[in-house]
Protein backbone atom coordinates (compact mmCIF):
# COMPACT_ATOMS: atom_id res chain seq x y z
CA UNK A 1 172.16 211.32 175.48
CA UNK A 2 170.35 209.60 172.60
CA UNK A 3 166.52 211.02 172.43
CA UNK A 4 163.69 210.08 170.16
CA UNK A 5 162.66 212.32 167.01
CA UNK A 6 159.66 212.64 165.10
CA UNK A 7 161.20 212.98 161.39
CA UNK A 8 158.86 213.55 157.78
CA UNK A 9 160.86 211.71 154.96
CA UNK A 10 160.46 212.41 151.34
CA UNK A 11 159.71 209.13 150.22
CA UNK A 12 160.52 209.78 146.50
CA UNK A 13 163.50 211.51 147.03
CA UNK A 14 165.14 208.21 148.75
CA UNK A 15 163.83 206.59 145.60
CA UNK A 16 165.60 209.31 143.32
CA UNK A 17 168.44 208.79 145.59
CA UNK A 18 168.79 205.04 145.24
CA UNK A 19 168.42 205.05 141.39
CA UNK A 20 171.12 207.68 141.37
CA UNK A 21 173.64 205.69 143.52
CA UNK A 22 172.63 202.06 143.59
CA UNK A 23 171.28 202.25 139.37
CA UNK A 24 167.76 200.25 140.56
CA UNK A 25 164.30 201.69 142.06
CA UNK A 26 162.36 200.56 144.87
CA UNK A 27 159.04 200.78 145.20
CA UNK A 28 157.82 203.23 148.22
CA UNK A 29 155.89 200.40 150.09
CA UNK A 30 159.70 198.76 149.90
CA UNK A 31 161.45 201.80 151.42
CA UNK A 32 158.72 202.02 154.17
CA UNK A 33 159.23 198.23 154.67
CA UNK A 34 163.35 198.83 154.99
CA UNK A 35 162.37 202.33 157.17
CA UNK A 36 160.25 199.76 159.67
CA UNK A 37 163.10 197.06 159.28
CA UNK A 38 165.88 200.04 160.98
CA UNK A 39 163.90 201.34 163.86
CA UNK A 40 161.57 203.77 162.41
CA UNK A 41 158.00 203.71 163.74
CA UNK A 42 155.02 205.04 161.19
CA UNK A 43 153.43 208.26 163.23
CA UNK A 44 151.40 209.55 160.59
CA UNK A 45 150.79 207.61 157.02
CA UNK A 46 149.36 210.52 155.67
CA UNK A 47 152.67 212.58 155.84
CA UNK A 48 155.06 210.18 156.01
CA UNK A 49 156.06 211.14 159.40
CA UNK A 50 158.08 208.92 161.69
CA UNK A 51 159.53 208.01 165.07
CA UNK A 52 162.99 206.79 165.53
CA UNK A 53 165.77 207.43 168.23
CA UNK A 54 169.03 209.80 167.08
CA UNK A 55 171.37 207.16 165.82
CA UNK A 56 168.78 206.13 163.03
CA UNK A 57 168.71 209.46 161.14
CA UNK A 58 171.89 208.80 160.48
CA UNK A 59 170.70 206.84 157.51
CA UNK A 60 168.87 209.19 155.91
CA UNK A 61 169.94 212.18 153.78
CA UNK A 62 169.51 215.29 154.61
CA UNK A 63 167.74 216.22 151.24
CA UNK A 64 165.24 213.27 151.83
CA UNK A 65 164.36 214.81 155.51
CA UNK A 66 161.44 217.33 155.37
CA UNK A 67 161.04 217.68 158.59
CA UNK A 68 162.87 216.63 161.77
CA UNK A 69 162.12 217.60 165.35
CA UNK A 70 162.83 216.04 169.05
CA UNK A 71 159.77 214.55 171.01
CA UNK A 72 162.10 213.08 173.97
């Protein structure tokens, strides 16, 4: 059973990562914009701290995850 998560996301280190694989940057208001656009809800600004369900951390990293723990 799917639950929801409360996840903190390095925001540069998805930039770093998309350089490396993809050769272009995007700015960090554009990753939070695609982050939004795939289910994940802004919790806290301050700390970059989301809510999504399970399947959606599937699209992160694991080196651009700080944090990650289940709320539901």
């Amino acid at each position: 059973m799917a639950g929801t998560y409360r996840v903190t996301i390095d925001i540069e280190k998805i930039q770093l990562n998309m350089l490396n694989q993809e050769g272009g940057r995007i700015s960090q208001d554009g990753i939070r914009a695609w982050l939004r656009g795939t289910g994940f809800v802004l919790a806290d600004p301050v700390n970059d701290t989301w809510l999504t369900e399970e399947e959606n951390l599937r699209l992160l990293q694991e080196s651009e995850i700080l944090q990650v723990s289940r709320v539901r």
